[in-house]
PDB file of N, CA and C in Angstrom:
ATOM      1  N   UNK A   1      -5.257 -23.442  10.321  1.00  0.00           N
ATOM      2  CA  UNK A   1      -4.159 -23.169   9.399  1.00  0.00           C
ATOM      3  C   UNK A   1      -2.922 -23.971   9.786  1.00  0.00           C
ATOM      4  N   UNK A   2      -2.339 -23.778  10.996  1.00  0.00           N
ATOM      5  CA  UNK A   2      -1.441 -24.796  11.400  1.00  0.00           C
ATOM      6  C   UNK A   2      -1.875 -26.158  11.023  1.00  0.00           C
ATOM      7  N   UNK A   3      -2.615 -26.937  11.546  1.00  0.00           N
ATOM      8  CA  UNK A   3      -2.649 -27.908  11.187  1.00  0.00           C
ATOM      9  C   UNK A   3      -3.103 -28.543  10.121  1.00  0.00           C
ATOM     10  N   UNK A   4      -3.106 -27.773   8.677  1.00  0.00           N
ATOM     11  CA  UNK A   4      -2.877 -28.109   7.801  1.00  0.00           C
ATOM     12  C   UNK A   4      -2.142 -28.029   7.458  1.00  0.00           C
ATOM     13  N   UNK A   5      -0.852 -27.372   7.964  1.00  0.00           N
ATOM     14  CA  UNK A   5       0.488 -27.112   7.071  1.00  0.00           C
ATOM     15  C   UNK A   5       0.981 -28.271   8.033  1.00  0.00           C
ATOM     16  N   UNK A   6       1.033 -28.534   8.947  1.00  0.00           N
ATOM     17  CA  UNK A   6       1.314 -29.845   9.612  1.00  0.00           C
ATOM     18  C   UNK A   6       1.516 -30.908   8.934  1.00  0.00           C
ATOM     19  N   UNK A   7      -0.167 -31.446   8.740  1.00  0.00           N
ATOM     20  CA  UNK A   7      -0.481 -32.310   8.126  1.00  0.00           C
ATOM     21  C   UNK A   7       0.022 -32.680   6.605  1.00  0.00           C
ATOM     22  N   UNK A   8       0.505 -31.297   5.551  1.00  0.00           N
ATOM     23  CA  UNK A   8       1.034 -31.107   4.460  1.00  0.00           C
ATOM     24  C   UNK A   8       2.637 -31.511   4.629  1.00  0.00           C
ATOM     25  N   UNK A   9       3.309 -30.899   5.691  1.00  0.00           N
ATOM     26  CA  UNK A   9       5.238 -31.315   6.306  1.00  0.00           C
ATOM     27  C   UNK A   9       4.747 -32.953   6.528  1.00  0.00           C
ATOM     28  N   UNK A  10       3.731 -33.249   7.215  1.00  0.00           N
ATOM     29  CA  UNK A  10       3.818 -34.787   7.640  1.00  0.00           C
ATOM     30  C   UNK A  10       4.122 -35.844   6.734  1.00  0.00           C
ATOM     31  N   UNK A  11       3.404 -35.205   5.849  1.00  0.00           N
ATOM     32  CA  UNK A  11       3.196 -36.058   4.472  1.00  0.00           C
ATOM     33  C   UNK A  11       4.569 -36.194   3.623  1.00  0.00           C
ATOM     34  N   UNK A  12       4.887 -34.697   3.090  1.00  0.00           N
ATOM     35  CA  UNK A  12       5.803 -34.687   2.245  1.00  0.00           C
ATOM     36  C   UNK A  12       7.249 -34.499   2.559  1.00  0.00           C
ATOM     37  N   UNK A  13       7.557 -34.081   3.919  1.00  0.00           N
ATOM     38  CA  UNK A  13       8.440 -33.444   4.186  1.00  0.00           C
ATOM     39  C   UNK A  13       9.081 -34.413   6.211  1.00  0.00           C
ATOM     40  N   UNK A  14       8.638 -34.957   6.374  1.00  0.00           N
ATOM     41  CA  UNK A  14       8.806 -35.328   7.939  1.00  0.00           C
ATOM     42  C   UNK A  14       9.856 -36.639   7.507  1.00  0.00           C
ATOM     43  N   UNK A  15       9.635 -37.288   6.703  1.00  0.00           N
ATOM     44  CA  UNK A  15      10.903 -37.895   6.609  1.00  0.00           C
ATOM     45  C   UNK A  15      12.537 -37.428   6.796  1.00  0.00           C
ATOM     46  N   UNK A  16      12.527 -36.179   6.301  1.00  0.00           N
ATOM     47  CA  UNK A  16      13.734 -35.039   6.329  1.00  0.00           C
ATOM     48  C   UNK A  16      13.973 -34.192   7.979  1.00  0.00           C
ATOM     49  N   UNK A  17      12.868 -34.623   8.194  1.00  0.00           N
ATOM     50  CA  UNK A  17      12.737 -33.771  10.021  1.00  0.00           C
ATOM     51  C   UNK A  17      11.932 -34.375  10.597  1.00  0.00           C
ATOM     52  N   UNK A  18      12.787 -34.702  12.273  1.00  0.00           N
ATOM     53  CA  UNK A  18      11.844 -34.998  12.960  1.00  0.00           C
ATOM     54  C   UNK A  18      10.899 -34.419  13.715  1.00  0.00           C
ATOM     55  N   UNK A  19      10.103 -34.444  14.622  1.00  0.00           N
ATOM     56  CA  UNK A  19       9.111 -33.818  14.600  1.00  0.00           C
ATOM     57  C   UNK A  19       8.845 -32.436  15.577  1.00  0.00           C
ATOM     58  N   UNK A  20       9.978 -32.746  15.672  1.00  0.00           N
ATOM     59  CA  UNK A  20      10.059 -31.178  16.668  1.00  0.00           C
ATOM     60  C   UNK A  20      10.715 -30.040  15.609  1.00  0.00           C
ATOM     61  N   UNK A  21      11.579 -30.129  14.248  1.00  0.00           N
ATOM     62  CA  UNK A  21      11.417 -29.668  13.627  1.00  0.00           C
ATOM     63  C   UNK A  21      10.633 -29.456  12.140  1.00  0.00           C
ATOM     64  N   UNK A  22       9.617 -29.978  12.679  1.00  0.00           N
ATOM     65  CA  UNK A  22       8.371 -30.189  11.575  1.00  0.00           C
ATOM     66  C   UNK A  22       7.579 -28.834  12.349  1.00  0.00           C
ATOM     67  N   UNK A  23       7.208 -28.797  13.272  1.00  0.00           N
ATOM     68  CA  UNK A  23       6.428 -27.782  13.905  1.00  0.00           C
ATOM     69  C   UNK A  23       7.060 -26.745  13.732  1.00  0.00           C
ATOM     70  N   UNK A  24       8.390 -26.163  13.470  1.00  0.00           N
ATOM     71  CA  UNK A  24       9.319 -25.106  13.890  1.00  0.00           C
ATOM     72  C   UNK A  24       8.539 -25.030  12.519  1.00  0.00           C
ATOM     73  N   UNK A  25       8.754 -25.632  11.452  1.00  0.00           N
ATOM     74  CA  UNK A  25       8.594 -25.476  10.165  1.00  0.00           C
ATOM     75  C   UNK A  25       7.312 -24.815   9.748  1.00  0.00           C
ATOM     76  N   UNK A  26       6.189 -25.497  10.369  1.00  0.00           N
ATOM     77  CA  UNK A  26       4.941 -25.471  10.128  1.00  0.00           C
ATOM     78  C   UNK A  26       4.549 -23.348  10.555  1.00  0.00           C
ATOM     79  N   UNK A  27       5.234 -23.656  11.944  1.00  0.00           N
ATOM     80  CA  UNK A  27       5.322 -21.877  12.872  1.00  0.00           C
ATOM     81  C   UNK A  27       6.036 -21.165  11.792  1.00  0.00           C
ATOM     82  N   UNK A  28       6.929 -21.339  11.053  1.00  0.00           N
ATOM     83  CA  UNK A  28       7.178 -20.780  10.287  1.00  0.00           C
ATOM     84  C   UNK A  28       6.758 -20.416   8.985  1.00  0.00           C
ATOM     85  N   UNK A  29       6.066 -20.995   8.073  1.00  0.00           N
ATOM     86  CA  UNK A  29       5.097 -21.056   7.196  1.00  0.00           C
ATOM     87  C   UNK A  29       4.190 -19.779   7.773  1.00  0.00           C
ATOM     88  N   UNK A  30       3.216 -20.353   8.507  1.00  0.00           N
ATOM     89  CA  UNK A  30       2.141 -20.079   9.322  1.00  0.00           C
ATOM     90  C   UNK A  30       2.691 -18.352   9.122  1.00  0.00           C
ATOM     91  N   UNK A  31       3.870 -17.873  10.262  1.00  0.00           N
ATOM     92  CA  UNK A  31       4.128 -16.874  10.081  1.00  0.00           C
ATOM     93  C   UNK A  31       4.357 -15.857   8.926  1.00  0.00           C
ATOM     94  N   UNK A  32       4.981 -16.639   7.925  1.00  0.00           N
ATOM     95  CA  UNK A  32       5.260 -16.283   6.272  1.00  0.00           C
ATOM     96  C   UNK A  32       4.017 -15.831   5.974  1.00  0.00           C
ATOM     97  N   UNK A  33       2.890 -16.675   6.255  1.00  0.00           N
ATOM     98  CA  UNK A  33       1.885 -16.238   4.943  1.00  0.00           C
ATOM     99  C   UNK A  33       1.657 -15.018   6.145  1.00  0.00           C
ATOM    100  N   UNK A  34       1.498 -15.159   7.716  1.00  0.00           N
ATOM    101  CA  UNK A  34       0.494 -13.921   7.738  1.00  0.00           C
ATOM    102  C   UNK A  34       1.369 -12.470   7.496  1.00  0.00           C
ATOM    103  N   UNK A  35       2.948 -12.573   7.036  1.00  0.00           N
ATOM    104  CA  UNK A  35       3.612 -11.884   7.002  1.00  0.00           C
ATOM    105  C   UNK A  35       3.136 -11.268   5.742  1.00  0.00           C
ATOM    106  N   UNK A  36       2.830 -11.930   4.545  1.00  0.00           N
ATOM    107  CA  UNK A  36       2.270 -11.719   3.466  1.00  0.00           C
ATOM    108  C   UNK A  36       1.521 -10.905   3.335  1.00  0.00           C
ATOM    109  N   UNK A  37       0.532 -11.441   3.961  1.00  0.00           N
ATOM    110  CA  UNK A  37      -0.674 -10.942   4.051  1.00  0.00           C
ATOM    111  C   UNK A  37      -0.680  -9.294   4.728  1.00  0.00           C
ATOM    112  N   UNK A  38       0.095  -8.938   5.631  1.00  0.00           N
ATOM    113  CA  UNK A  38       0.449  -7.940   6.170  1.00  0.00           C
ATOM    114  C   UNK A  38       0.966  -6.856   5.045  1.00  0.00           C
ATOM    115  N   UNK A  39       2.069  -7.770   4.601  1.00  0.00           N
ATOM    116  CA  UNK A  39       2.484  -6.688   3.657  1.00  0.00           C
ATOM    117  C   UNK A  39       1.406  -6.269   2.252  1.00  0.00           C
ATOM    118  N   UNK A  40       0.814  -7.418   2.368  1.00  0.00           N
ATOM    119  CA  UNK A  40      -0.592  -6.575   1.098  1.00  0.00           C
ATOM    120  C   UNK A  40      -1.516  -5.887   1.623  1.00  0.00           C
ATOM    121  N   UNK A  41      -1.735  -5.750   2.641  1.00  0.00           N
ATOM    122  CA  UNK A  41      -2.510  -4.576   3.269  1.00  0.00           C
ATOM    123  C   UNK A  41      -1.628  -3.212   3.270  1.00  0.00           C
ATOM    124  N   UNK A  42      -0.422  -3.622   3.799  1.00  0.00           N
ATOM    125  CA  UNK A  42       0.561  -1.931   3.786  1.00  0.00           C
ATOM    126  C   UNK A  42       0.939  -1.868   2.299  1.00  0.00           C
ATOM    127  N   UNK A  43       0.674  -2.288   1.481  1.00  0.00           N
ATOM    128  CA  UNK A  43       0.852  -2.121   0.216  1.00  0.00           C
ATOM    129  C   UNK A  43       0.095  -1.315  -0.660  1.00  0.00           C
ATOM    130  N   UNK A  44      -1.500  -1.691  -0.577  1.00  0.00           N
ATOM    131  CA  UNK A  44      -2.626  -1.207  -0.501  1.00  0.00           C
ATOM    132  C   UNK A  44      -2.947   0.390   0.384  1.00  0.00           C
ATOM    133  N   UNK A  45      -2.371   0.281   1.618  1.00  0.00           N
ATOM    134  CA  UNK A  45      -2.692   1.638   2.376  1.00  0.00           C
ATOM    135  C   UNK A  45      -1.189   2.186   1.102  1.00  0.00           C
ATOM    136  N   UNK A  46      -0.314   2.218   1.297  1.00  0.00           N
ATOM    137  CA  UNK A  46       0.601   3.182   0.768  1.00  0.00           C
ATOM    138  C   UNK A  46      -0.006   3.556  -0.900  1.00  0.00           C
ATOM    139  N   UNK A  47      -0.646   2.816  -1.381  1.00  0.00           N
ATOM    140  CA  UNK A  47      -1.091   3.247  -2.420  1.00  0.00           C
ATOM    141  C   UNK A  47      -2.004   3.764  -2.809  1.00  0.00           C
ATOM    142  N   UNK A  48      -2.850   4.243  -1.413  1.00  0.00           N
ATOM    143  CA  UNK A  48      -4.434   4.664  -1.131  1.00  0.00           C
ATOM    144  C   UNK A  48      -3.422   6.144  -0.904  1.00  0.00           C
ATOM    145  N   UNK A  49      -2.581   5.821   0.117  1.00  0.00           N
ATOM    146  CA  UNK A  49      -2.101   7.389   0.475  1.00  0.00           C
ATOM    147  C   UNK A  49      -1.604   7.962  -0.757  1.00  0.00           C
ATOM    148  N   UNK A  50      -0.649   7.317  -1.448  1.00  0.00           N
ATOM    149  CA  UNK A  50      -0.238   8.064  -2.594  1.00  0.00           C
ATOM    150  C   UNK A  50      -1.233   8.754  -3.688  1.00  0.00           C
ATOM    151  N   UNK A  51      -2.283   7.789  -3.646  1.00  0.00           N
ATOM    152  CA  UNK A  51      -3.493   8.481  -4.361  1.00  0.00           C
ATOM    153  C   UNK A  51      -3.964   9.523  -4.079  1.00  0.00           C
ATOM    154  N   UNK A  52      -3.856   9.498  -2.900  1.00  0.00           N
ATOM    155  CA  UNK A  52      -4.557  10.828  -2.594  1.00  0.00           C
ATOM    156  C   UNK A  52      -3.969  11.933  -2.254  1.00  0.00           C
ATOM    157  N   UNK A  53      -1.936  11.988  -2.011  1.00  0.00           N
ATOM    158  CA  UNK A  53      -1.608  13.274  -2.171  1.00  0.00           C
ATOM    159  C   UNK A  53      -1.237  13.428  -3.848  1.00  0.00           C
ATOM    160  N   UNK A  54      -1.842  12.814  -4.194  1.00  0.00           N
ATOM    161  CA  UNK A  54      -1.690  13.325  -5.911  1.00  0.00           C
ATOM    162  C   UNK A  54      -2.499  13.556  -6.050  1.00  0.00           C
ATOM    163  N   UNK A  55      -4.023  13.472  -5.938  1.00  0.00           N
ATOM    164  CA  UNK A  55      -4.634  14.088  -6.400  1.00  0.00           C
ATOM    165  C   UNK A  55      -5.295  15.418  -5.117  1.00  0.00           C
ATOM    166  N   UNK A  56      -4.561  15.331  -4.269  1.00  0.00           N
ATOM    167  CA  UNK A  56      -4.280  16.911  -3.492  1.00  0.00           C
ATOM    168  C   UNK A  56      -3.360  17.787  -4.490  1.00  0.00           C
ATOM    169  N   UNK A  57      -2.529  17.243  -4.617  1.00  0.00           N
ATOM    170  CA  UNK A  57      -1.519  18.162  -5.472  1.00  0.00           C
ATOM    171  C   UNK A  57      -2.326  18.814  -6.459  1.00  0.00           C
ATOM    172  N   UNK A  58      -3.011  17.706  -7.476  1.00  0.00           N
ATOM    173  CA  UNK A  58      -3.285  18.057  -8.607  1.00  0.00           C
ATOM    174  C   UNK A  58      -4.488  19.441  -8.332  1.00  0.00           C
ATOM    175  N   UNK A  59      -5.542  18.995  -6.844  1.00  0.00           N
ATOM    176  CA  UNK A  59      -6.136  20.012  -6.709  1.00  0.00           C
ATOM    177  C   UNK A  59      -5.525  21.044  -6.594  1.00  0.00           C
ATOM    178  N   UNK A  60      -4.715  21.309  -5.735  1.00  0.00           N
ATOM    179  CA  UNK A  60      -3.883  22.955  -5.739  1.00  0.00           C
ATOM    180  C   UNK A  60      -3.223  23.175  -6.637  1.00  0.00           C
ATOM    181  N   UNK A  61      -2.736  22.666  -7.695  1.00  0.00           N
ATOM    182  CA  UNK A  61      -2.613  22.481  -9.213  1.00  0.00           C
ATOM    183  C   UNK A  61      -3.567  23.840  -9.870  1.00  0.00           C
ATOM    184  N   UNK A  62      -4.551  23.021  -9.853  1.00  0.00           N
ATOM    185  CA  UNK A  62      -5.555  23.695 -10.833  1.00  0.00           C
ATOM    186  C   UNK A  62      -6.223  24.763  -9.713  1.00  0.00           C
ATOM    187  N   UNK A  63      -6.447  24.926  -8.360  1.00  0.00           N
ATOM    188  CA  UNK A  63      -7.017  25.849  -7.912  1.00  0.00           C
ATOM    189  C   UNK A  63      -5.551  27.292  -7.982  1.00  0.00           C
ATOM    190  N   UNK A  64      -4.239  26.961  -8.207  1.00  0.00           N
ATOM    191  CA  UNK A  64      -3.336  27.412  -8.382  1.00  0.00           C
ATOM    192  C   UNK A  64      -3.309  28.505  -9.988  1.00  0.00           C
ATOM    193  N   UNK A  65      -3.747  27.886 -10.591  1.00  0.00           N
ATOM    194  CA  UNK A  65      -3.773  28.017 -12.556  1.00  0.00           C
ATOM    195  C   UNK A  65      -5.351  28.955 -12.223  1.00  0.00           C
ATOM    196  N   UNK A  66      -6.522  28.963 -11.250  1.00  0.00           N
ATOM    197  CA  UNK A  66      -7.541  29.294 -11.718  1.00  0.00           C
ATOM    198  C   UNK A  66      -7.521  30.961 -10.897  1.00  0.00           C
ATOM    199  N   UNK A  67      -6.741  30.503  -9.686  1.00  0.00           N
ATOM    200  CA  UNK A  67      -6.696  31.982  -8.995  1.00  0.00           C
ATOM    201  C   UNK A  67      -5.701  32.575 -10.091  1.00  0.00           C
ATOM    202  N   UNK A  68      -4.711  32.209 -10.319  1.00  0.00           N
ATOM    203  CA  UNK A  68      -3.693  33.105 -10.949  1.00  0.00           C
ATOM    204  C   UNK A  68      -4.045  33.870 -12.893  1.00  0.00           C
ATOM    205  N   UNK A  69      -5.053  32.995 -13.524  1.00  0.00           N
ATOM    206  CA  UNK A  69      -6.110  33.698 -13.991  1.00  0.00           C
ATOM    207  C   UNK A  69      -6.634  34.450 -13.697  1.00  0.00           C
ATOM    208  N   UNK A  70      -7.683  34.706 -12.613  1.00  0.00           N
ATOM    209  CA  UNK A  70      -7.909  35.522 -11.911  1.00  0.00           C
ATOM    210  C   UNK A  70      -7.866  36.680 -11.821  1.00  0.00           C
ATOM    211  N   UNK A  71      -6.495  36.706 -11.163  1.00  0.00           N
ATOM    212  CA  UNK A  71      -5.286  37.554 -10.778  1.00  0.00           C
ATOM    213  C   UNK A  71      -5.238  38.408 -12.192  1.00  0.00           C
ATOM    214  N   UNK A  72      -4.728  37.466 -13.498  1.00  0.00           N
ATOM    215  CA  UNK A  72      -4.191  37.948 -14.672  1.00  0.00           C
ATOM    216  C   UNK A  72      -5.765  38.691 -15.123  1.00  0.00           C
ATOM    217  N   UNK A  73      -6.319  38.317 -14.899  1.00  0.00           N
ATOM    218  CA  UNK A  73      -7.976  38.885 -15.956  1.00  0.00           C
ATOM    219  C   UNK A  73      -7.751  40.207 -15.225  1.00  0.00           C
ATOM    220  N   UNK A  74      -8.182  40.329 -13.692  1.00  0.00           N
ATOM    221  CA  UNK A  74      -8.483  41.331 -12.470  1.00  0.00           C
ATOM    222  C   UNK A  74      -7.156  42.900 -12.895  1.00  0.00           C
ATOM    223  N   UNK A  75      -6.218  42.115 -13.161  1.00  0.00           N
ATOM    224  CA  UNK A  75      -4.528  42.981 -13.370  1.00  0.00           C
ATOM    225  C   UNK A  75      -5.230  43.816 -14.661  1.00  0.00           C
ATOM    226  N   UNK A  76      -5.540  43.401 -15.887  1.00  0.00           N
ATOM    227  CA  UNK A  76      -5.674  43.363 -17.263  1.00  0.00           C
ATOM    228  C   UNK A  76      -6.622  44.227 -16.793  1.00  0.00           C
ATOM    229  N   UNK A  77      -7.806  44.099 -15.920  1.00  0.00           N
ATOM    230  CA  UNK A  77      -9.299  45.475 -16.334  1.00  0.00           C
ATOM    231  C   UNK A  77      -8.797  46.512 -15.698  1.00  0.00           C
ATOM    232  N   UNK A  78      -8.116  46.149 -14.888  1.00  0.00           N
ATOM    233  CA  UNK A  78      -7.726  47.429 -13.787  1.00  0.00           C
ATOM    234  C   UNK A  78      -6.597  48.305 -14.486  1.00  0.00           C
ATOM    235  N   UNK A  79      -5.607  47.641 -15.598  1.00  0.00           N
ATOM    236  CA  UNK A  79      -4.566  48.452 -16.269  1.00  0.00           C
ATOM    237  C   UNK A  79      -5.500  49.099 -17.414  1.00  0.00           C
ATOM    238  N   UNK A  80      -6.076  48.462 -17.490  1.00  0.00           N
ATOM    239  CA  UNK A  80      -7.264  49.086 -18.841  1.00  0.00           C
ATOM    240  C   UNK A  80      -7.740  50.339 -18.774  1.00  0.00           C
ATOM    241  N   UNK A  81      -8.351  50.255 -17.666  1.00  0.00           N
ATOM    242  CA  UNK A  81      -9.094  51.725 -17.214  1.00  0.00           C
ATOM    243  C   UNK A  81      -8.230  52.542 -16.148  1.00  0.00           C
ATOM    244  N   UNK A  82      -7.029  52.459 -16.703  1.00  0.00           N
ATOM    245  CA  UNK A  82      -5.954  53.494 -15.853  1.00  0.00           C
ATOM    246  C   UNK A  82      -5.872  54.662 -17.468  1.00  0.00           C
TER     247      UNK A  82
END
């Protein structure tokens, strides 16, 4: 990887720098993308996590709505036969 981004500053860009800041350049690139790349992985996990306390939520959601039915049916036979 470096030394293609090297070889890419050599070409287009080394006229503007000499060559000790051609490498600074190149280390820097180099670093950029794997910085990139980093951040699309934590991008990906934060959006795996978010997925899944939503659809936690949504479970205690509905296990929330099914007990409290429940509850309301269980209330309703028991006032019935008072």
């Amino acid at each position: 990887m470096v030394v293609s981004c090297n070889i890419f500053l050599s070409n287009k860009y080394m006229k503007y720098f000499s060559r000790e800041y051609g490498q600074v350049i190149t280390l820097f690139l180099y670093l950029q993308n794997q910085y990139l790349e980093n951040m699309d992985e934590y991008i990906g996990a934060v959006i795996k996590v978010g997925g899944i306390l939503i659809g936690g939520v949504m479970i205690l959601f509905v296990v929330w709505h099914i007990v409290k039915d429940i509850l309301d049916i269980s209330g309703k036979d028991s006032s019935d036969g008072k």
